[in-house]
C-alpha atoms as a PDB file:
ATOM      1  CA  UNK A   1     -14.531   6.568  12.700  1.00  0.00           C
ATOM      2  CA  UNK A   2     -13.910   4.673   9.674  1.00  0.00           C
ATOM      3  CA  UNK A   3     -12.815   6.553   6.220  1.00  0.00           C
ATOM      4  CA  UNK A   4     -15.054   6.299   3.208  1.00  0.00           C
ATOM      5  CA  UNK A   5     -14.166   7.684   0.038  1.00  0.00           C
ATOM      6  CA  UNK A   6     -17.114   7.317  -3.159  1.00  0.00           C
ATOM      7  CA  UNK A   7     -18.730   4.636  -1.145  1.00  0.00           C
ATOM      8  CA  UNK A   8     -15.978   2.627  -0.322  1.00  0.00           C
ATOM      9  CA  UNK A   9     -15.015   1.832   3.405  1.00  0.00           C
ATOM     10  CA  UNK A  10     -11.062   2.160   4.520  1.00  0.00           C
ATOM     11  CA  UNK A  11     -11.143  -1.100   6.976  1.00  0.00           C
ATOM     12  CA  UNK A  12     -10.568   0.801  10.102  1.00  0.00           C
ATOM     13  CA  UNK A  13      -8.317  -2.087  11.901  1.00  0.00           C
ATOM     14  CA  UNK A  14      -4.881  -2.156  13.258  1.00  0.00           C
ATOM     15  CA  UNK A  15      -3.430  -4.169  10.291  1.00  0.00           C
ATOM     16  CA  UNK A  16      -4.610  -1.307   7.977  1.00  0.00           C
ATOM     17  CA  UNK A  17      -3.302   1.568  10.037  1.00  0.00           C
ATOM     18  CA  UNK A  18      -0.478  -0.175  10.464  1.00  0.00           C
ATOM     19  CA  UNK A  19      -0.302  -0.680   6.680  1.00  0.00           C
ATOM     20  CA  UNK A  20      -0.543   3.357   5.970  1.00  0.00           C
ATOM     21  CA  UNK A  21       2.007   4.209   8.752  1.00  0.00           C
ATOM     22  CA  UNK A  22       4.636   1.885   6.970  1.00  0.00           C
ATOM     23  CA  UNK A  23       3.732   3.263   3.468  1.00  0.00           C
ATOM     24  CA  UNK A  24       3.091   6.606   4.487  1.00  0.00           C
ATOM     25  CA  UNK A  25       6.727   7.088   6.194  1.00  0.00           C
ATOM     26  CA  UNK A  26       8.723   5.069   3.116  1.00  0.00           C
ATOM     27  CA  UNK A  27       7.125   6.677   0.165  1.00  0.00           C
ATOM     28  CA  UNK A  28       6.187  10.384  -1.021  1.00  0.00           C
ATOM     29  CA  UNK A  29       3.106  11.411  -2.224  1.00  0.00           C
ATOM     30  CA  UNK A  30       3.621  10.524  -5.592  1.00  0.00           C
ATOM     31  CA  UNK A  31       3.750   6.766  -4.475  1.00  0.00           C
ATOM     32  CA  UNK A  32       1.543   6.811  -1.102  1.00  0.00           C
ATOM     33  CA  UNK A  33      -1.602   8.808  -3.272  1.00  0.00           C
ATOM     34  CA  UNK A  34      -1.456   6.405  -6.092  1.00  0.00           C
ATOM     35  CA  UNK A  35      -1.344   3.390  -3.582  1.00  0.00           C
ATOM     36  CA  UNK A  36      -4.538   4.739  -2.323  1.00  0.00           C
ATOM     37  CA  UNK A  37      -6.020   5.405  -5.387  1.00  0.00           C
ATOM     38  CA  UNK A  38      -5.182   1.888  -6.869  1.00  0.00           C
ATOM     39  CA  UNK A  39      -7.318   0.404  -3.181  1.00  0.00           C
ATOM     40  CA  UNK A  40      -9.893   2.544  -4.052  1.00  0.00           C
ATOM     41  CA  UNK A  41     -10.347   2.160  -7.862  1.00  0.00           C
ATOM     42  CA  UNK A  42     -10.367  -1.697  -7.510  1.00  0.00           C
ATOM     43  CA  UNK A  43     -12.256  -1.506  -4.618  1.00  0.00           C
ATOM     44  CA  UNK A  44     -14.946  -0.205  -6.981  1.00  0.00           C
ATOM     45  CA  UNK A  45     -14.149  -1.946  -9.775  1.00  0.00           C
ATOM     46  CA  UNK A  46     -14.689  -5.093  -7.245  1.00  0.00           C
ATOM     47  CA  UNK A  47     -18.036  -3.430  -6.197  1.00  0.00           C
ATOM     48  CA  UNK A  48     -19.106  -2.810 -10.074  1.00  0.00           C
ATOM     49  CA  UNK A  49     -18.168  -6.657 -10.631  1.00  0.00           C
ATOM     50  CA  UNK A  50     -20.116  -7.908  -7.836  1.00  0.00           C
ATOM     51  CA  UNK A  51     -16.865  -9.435  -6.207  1.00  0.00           C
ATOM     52  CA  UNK A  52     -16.212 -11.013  -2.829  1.00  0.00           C
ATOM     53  CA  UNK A  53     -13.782  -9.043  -1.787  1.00  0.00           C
ATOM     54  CA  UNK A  54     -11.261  -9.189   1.804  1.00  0.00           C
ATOM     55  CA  UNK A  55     -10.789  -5.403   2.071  1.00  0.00           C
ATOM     56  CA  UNK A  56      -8.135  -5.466   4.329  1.00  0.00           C
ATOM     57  CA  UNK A  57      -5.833  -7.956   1.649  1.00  0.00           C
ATOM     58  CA  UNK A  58      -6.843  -5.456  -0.991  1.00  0.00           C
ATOM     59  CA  UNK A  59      -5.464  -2.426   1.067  1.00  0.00           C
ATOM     60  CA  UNK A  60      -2.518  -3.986   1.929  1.00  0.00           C
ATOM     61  CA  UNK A  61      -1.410  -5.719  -1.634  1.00  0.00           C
ATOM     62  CA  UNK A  62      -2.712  -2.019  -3.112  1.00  0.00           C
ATOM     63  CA  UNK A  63      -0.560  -0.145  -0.828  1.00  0.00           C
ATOM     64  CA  UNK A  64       2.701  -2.269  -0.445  1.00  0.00           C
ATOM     65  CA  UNK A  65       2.649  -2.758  -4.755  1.00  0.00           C
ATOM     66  CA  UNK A  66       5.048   0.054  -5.531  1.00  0.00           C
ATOM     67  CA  UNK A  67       7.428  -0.168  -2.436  1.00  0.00           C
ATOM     68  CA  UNK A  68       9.952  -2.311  -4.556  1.00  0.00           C
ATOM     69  CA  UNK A  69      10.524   1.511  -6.195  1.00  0.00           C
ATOM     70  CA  UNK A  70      11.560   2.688  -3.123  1.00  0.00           C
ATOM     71  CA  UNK A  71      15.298   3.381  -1.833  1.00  0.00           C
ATOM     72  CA  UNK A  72      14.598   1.270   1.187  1.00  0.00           C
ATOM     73  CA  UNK A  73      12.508  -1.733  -0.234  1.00  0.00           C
ATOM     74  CA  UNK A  74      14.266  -1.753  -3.637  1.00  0.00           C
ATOM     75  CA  UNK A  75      17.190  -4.404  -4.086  1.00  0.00           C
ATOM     76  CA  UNK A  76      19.305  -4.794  -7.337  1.00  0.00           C
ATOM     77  CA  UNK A  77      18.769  -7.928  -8.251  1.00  0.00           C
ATOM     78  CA  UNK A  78      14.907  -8.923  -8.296  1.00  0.00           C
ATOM     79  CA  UNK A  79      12.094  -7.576 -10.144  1.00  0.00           C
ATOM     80  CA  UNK A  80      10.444  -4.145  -8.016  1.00  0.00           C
ATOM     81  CA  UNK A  81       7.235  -6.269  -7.672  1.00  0.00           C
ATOM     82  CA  UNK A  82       9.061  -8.816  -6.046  1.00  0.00           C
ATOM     83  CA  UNK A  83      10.292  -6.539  -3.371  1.00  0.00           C
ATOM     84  CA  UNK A  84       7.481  -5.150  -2.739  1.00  0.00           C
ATOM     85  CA  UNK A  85       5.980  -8.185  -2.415  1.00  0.00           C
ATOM     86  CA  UNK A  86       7.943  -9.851   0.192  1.00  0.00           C
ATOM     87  CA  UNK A  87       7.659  -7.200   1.924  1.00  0.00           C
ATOM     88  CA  UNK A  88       3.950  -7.372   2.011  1.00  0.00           C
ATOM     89  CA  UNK A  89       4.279 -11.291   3.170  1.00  0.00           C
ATOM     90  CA  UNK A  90       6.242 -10.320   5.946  1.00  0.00           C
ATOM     91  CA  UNK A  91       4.128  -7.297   7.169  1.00  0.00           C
ATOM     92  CA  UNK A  92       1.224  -9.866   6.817  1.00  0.00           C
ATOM     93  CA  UNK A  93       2.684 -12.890   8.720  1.00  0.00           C
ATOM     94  CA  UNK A  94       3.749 -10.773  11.418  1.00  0.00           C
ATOM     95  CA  UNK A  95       0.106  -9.382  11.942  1.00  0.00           C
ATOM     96  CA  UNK A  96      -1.400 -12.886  12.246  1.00  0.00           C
ATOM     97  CA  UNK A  97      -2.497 -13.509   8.912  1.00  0.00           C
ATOM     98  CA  UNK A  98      -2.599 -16.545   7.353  1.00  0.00           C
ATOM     99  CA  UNK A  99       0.221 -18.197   5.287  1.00  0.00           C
ATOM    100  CA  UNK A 100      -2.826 -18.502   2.357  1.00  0.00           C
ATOM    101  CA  UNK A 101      -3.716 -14.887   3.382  1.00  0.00           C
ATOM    102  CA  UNK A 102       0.035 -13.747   2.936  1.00  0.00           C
ATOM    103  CA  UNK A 103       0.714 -15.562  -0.168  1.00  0.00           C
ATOM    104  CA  UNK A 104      -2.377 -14.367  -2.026  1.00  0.00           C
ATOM    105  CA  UNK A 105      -1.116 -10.618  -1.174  1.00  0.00           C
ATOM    106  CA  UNK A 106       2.272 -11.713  -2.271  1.00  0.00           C
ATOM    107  CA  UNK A 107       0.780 -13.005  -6.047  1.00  0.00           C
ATOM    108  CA  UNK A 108      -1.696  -9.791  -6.164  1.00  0.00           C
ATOM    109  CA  UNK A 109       1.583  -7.430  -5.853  1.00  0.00           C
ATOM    110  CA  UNK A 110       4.015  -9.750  -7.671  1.00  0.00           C
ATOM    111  CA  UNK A 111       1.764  -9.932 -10.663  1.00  0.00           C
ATOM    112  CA  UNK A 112       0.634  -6.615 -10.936  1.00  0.00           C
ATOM    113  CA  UNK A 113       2.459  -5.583 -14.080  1.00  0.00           C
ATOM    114  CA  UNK A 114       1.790  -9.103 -15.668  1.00  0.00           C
ATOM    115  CA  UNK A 115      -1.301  -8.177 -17.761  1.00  0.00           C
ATOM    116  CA  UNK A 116      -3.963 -10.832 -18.696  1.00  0.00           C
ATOM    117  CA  UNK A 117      -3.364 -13.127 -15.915  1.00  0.00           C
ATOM    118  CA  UNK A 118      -4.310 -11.831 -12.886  1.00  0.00           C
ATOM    119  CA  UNK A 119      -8.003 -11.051 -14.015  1.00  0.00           C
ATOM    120  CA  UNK A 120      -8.523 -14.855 -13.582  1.00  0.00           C
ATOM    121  CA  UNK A 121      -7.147 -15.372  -9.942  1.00  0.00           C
ATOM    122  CA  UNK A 122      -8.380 -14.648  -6.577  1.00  0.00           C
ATOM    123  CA  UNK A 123     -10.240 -11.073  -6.706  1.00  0.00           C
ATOM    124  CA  UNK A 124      -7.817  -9.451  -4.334  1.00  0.00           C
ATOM    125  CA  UNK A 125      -4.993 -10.318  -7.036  1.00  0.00           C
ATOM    126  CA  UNK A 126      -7.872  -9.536  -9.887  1.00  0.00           C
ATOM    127  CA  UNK A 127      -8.108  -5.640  -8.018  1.00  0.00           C
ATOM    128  CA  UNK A 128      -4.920  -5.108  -7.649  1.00  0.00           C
ATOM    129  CA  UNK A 129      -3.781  -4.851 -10.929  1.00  0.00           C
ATOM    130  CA  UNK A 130      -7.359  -3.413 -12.117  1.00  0.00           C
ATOM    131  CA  UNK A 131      -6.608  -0.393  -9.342  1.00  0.00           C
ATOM    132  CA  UNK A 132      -3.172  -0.058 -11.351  1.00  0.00           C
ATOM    133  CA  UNK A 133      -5.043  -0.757 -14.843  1.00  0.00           C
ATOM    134  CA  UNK A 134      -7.221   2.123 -13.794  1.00  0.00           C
ATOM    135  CA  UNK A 135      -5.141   4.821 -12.103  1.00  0.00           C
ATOM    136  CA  UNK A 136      -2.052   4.390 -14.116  1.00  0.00           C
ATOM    137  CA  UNK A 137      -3.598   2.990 -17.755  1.00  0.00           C
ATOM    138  CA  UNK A 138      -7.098   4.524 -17.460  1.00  0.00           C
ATOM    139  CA  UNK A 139      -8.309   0.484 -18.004  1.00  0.00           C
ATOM    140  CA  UNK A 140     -11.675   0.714 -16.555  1.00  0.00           C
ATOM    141  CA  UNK A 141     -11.908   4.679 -16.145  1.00  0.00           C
ATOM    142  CA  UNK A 142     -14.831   4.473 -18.243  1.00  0.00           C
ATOM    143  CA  UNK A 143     -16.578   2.267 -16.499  1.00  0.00           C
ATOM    144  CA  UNK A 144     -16.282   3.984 -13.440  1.00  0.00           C
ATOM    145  CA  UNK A 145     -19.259   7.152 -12.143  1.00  0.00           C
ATOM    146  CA  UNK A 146     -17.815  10.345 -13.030  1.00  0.00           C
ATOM    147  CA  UNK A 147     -18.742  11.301  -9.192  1.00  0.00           C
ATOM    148  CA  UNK A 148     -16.369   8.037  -7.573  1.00  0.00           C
ATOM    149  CA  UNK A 149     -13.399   9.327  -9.451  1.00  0.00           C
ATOM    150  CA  UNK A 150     -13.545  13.171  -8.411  1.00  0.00           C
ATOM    151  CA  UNK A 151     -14.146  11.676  -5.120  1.00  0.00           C
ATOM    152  CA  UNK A 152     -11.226   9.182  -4.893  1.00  0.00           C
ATOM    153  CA  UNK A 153      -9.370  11.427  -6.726  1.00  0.00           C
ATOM    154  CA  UNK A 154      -9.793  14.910  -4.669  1.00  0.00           C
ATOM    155  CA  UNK A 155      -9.201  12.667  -1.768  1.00  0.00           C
ATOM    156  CA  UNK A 156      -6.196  11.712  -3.252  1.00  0.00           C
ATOM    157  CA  UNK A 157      -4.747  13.740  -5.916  1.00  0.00           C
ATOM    158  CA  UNK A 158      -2.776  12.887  -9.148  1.00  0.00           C
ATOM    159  CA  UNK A 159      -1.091  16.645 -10.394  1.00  0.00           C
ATOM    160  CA  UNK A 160       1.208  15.716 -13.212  1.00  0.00           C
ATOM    161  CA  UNK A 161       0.900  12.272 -12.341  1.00  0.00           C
ATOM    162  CA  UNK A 162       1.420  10.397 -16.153  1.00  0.00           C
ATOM    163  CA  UNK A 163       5.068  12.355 -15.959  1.00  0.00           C
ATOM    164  CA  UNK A 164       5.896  11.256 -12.177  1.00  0.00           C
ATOM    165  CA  UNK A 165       4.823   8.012 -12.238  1.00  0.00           C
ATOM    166  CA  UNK A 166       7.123   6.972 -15.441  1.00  0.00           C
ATOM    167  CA  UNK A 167      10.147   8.675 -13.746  1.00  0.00           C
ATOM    168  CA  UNK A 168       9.313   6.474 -10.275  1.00  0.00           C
ATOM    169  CA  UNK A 169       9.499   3.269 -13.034  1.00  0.00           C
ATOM    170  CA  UNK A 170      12.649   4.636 -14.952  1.00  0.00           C
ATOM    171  CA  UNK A 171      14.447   5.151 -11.333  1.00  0.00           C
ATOM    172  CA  UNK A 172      13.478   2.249  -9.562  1.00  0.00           C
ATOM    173  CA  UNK A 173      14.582   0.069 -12.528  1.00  0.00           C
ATOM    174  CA  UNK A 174      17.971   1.798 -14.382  1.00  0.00           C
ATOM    175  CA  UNK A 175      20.400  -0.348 -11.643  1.00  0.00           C
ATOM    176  CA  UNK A 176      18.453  -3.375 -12.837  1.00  0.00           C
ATOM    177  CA  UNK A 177      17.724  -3.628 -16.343  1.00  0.00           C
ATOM    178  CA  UNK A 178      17.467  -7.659 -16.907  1.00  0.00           C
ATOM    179  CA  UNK A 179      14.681  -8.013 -13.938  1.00  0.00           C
ATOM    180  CA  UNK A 180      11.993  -6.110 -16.759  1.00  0.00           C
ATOM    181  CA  UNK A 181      12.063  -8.687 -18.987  1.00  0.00           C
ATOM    182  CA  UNK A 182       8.976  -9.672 -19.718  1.00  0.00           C
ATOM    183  CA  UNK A 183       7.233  -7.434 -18.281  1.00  0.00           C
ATOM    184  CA  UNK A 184       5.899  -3.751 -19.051  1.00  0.00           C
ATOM    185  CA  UNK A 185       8.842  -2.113 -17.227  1.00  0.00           C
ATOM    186  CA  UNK A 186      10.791  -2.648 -20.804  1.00  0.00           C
ATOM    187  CA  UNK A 187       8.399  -0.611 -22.525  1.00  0.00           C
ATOM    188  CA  UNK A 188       9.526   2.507 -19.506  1.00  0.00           C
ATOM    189  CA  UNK A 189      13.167   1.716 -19.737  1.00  0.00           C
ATOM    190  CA  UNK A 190      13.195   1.555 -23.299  1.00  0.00           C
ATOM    191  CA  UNK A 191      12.084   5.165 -23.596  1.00  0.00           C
ATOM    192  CA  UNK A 192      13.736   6.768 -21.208  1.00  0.00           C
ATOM    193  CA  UNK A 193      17.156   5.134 -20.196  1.00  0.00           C
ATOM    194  CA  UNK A 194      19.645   5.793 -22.429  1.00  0.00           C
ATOM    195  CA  UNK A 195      21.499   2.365 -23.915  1.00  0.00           C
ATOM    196  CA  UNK A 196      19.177   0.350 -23.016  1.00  0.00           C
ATOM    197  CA  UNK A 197      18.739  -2.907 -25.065  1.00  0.00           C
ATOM    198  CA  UNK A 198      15.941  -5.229 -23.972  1.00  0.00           C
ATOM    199  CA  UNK A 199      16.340  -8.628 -23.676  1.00  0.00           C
ATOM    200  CA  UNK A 200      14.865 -10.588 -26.659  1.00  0.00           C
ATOM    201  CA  UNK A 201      13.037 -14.086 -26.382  1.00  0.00           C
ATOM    202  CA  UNK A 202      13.850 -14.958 -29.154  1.00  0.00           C
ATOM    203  CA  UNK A 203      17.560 -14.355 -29.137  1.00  0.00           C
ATOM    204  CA  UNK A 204      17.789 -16.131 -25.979  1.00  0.00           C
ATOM    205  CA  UNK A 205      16.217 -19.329 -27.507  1.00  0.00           C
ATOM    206  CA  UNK A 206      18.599 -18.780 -30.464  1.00  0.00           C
ATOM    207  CA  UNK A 207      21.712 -18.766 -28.185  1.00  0.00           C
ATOM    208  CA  UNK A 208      20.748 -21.461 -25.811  1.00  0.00           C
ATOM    209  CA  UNK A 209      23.191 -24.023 -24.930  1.00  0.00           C
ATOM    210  CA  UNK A 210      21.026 -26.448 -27.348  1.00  0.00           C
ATOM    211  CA  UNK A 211      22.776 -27.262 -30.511  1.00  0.00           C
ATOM    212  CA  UNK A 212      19.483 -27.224 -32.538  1.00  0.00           C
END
C-alpha cells in the first residue's frame, strides 16, 4: 500500500524503495528525516503551484541532496552538492531512467543551495530547493496549511533540527573550504569554523593574471 503523508503520495515503485534503502542505510536521522521532509514540502509546494510534477525524480533528487555530507558520498575536492549529485545520476541510470531523466535530478541536487535560479527550471529542480527553502529556511512555511506541516512533520520529525542541521554543513565542509565559494555554505563555515577566510570575488579579479 502506498504511503501518503498531508495528501501527498510516496510513489510506491521499486526505484523509490530502492531510493530509501540507499539513503536510509548511509545517513542518520538527522539527514534521512529532512530528506523526506524536503520531498514532501515541495511536493506541496508543487501541488499549491499547480505544477506538473514526476514524483518519483522529486523523491529521488529530494532524498540523494544531502548525501555529499556523508562519510561515504563526501569527497574532498568537489562541492557536497556535487557528490550527492552524481550519485543520484548513477542510482538513476542504473534503474533505467533516462539520460534527460538523470541529468535533470543531477541539476535539481547540484543547484540546491544556488538560490534564485532554480525557481525558473524544470519543477523537479524548482521543488527541490523549495523543499530545502522550506524545511531548512522556513521559505514558503507560510504558505503552507498548518495541518500538512504537523502531518509531514510528525511523520518525520525535526527535534533540535536548526542546531543539527548547521553542524551536518560545518562537518561535511571544514576538509574543503574553497568548494563553498559562492554558495551559502560560506555563510555556515564562516560562523562556525575557526580561521576560516572566504574567498572574495573581488580579490580574485584583482589578482588575476591580467595586468589591468
Amino acid at each position: 500500500m502506498a504511503e501518503v503523508i498531508a495528501g501527498i503520495t510516496v510513489p510506491d515503485t521499486e526505484l523509490v524503495r530502492n531510493a530509501t534503502e540507499l539513503v536510509r542505510g548511509t545517513t542518520n536521522d538527522l539527514l534521512f528525516d529532512h530528506s523526506r521532509r524536503v520531498f514532501l514540502f515541495g511536493a506541496l509546494q508543487g501541488r499549491r503551484m499547480g505544477l506538473d510534477v514526476d514524483h518519483e525524480l522529486l523523491y529521488v533528487g529530494a532524498l540523494f541532496h544531502d548525501l555529499g555530507l556523508t562519510d561515504k558520498y563526501g569527497t574532498d575536492k568537489l562541492r557536497f552538492e556535487v557528490d550527492g549529485a552524481n550519485v543520484a545520476k548513477t542510482f538513476l541510470l542504473d534503474h533505467g531512467r533516462s539520460e534527460a531523466d538523470a541529468t535533470r535530478v543531477w541539476t535539481a541536487v547540484a543547484l540546491h543551495t544556488t538560490p534564485g535560479v532554480p525557481e525558473f527550471m524544470d519543477p523537479e529542480i524548482a521543488l527541490v530547493t523549495a523543499g530545502v527553502e522550506t524545511d531548512v529556511l522556513g521559505i514558503g512555511y507560510r504558505d503552507l496549511e498548518r495541518s500538512d506541516i504537523d502531518a509531514v512533520t510528525a511523520a518525520h520529525p525535526r527535534p533540535d533540527f536548526k542546531r543539527q542541521i548547521l553542524a551536518a554543513f560545518t562537518e561535511g565542509n571544514k576538509h574543503r573550504p574553497e568548494t563553498t565559494f559562492g554558495n551559502v555554505n560560506a555563510d555556515v563555515l564562516e560562523h562556525f569554523s575557526p580561521g576560516f577566510r572566504r574567498t572574495d570575488f573581488v580579490e580574485i579579479i584583482q589578482n588575476s593574471a591580467w595586468p589591468e
